[in-house]
C-alpha atoms as a PDB file:
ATOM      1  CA  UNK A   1     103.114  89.137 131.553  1.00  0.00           C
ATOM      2  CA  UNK A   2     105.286  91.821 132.010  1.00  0.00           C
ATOM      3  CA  UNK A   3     109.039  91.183 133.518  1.00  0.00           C
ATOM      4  CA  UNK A   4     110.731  93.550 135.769  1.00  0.00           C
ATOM      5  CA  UNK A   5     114.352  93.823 134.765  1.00  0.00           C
ATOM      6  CA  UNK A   6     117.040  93.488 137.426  1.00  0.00           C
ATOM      7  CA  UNK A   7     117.948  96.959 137.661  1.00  0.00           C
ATOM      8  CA  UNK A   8     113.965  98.364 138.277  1.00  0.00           C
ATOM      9  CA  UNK A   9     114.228  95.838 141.373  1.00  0.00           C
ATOM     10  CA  UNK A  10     117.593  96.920 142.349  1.00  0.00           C
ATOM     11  CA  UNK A  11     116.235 100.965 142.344  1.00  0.00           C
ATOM     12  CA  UNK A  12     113.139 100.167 144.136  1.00  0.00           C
ATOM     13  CA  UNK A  13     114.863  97.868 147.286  1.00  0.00           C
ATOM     14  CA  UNK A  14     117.131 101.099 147.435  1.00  0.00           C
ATOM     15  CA  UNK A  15     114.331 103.684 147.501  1.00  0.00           C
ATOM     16  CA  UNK A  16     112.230 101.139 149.848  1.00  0.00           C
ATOM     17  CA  UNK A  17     114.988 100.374 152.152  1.00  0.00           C
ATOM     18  CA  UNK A  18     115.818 103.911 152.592  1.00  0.00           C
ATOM     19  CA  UNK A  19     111.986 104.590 153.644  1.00  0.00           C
ATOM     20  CA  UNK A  20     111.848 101.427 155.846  1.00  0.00           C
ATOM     21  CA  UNK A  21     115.774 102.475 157.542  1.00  0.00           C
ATOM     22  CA  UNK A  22     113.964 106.004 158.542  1.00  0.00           C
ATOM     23  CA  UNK A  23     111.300 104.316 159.943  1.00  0.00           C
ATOM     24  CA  UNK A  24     108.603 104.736 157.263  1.00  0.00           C
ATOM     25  CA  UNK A  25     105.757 102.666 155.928  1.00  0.00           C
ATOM     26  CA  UNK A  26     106.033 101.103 152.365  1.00  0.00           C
ATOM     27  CA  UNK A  27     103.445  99.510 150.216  1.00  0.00           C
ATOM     28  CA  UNK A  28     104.794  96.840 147.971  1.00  0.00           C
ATOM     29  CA  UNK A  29     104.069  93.594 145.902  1.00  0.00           C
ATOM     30  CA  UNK A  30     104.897  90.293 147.649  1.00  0.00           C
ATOM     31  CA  UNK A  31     105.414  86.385 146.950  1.00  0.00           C
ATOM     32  CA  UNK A  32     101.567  86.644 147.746  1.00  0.00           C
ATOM     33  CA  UNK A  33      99.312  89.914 147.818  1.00  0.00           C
ATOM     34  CA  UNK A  34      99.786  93.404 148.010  1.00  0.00           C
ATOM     35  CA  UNK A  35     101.526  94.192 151.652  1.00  0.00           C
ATOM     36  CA  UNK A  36     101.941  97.049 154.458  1.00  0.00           C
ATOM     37  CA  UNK A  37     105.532  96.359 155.578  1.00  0.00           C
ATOM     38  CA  UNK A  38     108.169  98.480 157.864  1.00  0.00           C
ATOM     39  CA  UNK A  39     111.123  97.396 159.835  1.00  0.00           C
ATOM     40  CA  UNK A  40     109.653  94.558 161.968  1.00  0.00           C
ATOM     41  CA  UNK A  41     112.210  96.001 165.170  1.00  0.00           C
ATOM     42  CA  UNK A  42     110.785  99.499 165.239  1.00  0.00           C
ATOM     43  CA  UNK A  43     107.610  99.073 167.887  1.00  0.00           C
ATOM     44  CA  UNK A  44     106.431 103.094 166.574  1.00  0.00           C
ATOM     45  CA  UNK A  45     106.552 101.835 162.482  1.00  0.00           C
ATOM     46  CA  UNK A  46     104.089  99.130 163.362  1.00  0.00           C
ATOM     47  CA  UNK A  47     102.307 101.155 165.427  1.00  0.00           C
ATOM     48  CA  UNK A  48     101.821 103.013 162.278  1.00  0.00           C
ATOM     49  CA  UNK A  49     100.297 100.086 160.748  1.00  0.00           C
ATOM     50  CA  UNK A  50      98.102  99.007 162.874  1.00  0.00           C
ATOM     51  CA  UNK A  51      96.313 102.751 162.687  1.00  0.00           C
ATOM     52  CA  UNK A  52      96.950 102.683 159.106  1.00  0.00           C
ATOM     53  CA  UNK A  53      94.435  99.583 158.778  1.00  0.00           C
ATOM     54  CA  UNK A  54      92.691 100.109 161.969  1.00  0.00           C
ATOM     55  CA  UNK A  55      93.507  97.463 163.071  1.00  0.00           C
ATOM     56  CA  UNK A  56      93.714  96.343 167.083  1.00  0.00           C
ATOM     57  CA  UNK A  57      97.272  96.318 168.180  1.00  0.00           C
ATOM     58  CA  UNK A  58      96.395  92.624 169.864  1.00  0.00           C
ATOM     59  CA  UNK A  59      96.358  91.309 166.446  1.00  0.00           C
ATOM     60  CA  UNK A  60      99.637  90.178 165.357  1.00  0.00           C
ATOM     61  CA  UNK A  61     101.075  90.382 162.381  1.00  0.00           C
ATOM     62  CA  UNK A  62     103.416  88.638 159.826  1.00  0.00           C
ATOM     63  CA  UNK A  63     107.312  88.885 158.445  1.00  0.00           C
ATOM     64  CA  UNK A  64     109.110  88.317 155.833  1.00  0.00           C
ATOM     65  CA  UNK A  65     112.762  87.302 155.973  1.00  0.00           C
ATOM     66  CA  UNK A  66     115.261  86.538 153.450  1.00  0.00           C
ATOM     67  CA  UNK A  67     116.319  82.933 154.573  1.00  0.00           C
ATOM     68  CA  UNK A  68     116.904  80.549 157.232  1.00  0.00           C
ATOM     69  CA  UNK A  69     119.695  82.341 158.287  1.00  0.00           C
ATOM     70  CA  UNK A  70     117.841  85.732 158.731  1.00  0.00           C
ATOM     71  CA  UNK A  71     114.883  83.104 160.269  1.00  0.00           C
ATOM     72  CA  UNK A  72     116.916  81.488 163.160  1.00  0.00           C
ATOM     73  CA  UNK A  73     118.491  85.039 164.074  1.00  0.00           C
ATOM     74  CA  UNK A  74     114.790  85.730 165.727  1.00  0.00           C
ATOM     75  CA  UNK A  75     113.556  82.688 166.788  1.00  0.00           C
ATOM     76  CA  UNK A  76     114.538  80.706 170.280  1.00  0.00           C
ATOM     77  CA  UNK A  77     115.118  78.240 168.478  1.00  0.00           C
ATOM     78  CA  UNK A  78     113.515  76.164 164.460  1.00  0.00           C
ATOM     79  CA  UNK A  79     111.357  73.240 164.951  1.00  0.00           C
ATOM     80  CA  UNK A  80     113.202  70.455 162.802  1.00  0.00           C
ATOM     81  CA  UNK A  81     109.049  70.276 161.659  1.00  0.00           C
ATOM     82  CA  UNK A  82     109.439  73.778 160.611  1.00  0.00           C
ATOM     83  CA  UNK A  83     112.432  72.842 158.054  1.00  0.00           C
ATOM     84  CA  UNK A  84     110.746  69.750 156.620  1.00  0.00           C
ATOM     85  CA  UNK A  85     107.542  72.342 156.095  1.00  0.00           C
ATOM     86  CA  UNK A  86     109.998  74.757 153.988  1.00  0.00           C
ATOM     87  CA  UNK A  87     111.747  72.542 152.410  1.00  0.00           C
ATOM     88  CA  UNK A  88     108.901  70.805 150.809  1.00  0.00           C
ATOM     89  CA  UNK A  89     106.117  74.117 150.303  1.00  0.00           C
ATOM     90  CA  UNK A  90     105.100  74.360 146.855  1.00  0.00           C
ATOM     91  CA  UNK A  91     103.308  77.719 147.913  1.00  0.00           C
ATOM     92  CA  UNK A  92     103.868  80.411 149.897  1.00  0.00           C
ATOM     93  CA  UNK A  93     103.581  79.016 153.433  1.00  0.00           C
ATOM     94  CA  UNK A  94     104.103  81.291 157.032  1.00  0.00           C
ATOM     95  CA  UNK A  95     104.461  79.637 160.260  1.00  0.00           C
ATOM     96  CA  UNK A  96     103.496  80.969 163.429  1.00  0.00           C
ATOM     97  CA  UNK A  97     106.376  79.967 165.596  1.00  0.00           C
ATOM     98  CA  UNK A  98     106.683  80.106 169.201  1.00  0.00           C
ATOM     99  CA  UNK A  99     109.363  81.731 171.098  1.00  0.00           C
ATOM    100  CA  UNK A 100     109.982  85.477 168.846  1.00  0.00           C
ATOM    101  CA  UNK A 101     113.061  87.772 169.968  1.00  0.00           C
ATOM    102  CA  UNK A 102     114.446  91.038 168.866  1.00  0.00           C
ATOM    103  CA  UNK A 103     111.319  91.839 166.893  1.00  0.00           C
ATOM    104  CA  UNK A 104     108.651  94.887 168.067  1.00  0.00           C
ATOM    105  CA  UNK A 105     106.978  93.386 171.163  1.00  0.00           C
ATOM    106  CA  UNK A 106     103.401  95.329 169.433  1.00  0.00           C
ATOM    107  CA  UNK A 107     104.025  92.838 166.794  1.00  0.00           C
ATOM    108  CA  UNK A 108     103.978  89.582 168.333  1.00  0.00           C
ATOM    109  CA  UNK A 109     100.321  87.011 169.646  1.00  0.00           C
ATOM    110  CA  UNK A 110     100.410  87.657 173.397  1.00  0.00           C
ATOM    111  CA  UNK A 111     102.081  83.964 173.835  1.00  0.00           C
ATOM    112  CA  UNK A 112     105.257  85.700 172.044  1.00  0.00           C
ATOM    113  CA  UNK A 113     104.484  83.429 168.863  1.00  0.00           C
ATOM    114  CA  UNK A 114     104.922  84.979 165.286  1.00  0.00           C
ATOM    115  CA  UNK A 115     104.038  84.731 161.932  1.00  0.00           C
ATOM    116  CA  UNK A 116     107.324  84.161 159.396  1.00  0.00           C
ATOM    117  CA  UNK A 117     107.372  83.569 156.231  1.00  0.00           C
ATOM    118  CA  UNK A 118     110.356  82.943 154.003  1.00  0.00           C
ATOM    119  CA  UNK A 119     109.940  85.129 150.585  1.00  0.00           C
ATOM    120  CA  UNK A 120     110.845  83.602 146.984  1.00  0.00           C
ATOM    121  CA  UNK A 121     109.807  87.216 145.671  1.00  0.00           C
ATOM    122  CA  UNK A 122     112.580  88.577 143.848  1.00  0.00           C
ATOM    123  CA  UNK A 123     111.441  92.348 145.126  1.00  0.00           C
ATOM    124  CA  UNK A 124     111.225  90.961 149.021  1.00  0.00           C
ATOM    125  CA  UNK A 125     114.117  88.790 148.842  1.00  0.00           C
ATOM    126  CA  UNK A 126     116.550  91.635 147.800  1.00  0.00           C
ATOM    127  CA  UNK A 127     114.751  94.129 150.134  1.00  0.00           C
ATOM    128  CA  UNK A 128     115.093  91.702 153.590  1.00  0.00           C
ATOM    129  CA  UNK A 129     118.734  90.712 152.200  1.00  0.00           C
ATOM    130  CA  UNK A 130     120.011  94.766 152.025  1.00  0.00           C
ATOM    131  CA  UNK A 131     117.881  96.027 154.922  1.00  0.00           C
ATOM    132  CA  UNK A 132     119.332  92.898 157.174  1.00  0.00           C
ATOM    133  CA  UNK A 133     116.602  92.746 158.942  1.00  0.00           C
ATOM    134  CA  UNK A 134     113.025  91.141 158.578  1.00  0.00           C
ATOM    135  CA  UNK A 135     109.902  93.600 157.564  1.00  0.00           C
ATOM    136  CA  UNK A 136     106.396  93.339 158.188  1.00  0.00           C
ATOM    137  CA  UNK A 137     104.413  92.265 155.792  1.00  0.00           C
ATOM    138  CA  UNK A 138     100.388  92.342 156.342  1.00  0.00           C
ATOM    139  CA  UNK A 139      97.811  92.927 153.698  1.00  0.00           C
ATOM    140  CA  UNK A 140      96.953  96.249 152.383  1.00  0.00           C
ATOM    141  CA  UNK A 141      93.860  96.259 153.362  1.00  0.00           C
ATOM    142  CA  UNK A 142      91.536  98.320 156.516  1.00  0.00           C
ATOM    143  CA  UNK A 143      90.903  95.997 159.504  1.00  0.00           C
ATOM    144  CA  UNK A 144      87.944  93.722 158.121  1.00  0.00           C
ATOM    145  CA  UNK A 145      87.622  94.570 154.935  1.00  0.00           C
ATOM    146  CA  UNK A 146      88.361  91.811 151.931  1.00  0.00           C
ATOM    147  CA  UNK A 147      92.451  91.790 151.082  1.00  0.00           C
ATOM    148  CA  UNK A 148      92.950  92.975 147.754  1.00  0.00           C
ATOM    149  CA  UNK A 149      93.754  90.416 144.513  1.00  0.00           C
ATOM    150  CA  UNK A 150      96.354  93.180 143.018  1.00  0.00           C
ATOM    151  CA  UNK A 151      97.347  96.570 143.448  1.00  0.00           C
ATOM    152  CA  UNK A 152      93.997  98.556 141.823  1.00  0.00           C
ATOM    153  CA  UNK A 153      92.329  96.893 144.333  1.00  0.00           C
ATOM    154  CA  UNK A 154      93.801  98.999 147.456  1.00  0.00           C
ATOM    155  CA  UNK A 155      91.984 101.479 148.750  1.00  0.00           C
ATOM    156  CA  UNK A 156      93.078 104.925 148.203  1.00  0.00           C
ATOM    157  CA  UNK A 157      93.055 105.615 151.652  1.00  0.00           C
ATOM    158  CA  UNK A 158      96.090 102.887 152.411  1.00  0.00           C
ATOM    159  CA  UNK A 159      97.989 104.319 149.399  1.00  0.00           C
ATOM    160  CA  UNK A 160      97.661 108.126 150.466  1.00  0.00           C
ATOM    161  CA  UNK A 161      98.837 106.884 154.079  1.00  0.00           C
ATOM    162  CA  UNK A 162     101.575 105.307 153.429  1.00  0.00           C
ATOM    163  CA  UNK A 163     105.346 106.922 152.622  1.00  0.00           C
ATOM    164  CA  UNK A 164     106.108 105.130 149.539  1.00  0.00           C
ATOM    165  CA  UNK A 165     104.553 102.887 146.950  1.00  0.00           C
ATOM    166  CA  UNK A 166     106.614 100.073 145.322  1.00  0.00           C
ATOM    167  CA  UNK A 167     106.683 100.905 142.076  1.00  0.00           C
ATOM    168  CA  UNK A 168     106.558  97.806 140.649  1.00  0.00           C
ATOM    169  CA  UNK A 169     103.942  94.984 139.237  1.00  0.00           C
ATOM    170  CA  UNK A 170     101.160  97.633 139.531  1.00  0.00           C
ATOM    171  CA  UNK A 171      99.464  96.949 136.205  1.00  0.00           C
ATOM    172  CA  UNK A 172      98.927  93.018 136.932  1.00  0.00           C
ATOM    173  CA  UNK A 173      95.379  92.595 137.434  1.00  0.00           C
ATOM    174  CA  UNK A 174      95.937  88.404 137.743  1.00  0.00           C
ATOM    175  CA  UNK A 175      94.269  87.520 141.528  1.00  0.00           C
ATOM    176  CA  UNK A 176      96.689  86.822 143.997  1.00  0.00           C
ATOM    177  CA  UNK A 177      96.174  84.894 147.176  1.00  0.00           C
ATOM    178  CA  UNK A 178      96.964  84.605 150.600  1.00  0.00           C
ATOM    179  CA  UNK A 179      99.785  82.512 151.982  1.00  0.00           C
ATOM    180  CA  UNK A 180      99.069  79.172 153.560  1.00  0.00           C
ATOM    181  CA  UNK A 181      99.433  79.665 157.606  1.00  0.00           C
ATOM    182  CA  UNK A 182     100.250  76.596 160.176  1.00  0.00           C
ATOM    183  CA  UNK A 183     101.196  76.805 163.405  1.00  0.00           C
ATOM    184  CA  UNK A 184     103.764  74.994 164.979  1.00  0.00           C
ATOM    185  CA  UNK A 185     103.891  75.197 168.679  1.00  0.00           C
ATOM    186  CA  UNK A 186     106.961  73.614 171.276  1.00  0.00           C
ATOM    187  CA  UNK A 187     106.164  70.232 170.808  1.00  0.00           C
ATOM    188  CA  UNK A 188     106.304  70.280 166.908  1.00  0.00           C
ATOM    189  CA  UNK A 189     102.345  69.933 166.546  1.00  0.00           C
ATOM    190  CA  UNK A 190     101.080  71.567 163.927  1.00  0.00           C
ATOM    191  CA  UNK A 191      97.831  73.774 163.565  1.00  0.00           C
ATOM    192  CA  UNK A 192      96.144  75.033 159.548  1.00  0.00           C
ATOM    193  CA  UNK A 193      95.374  78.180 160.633  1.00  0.00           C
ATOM    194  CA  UNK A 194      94.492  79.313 156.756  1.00  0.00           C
ATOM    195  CA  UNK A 195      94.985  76.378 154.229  1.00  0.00           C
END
């Protein structure tokens, strides 16, 4: 498989970052599948999203941020649970958390809960680190439809509506999945929303 060298990362978080700064929509490769992301602050850029997949705005959708740092920065407050969950994923895993803040109010479940995942892509991981914020990251896909495997999947519509595509890992044609969801609400319980 092919191997993106540091410095085609490096040019593509700068190009991406600018987009996502000015309040643009990006379409890029994550630790998972193919992703819609913007600056998960700006309530208009997901706005965007939501009519670029059709998608109901009472849907929520999920992050990406660069650590627990970044992670505790818009939460109330991290489950211990929630630790002892990262710490010991072997795969991509988001958690629906309760108690959001400083994150678009259109992208948070209408008990303020939200989807966050912490990314081990090398792409996302320098692109939440530089932008210093967390980005949205749902699949690139319309509202219903299946989520694509890789990037010649996407429907052309989602690429032409978009303000930049990532231009990297668009030639793997290996099937990606879908992060593992649970959801932890106040009292530590945990819910598999998608194994």
């Amino acid at each position: 498989m092919f191997t993106w060298s540091a410095g085609m990362i490096d040019s593509e978080v700068i190009k991406a970052k600018e987009i996502i700064s000015s309040g643009g929509i990006i379409l890029y490769p994550t630790d998972t599948i193919w992703g819609i992301g913007c600056d998960a602050t700006n309530p208009e850029a997901v706005q965007r999203i939501y009519e670029i997949k059709q998608r109901s705005d009472s849907k929520s959708m999920l992050v990406l941020v660069s650590g627990q740092e970044m992670l505790s920065s818009y939460l109330e407050s991290i489950p211990e649970k929630a630790l002892e969950i990262i710490a010991s994923a072997t795969f991509p895993t988001t958690i629906i958390y309760p108690g959001a803040r400083k994150l678009a109010p259109n992208l948070l479940a209408e008990d303020g809960s939200v989807g966050i995942r912490i990314t081990s892509d090398p792409f996302c991981k320098k692109l939440t680190e530089r932008f210093g914020q967390p980005i949205v990251s749902t699949s690139a896909n319309i509202s219903g439809r299946p989520s694509p495997g890789f990037f010649g999947e996407i429907d052309p519509v989602i690429r032409e509506q978009v303000d930049y595509v990532v231009r990297l890992r668009q030639d793997e044609i290996t099937q990606a999945n879908a992060s593992t969801i649970l959801k932890l609400d106040k009292k530590g319980i945990i819910t598999v929303i998608r194994p």
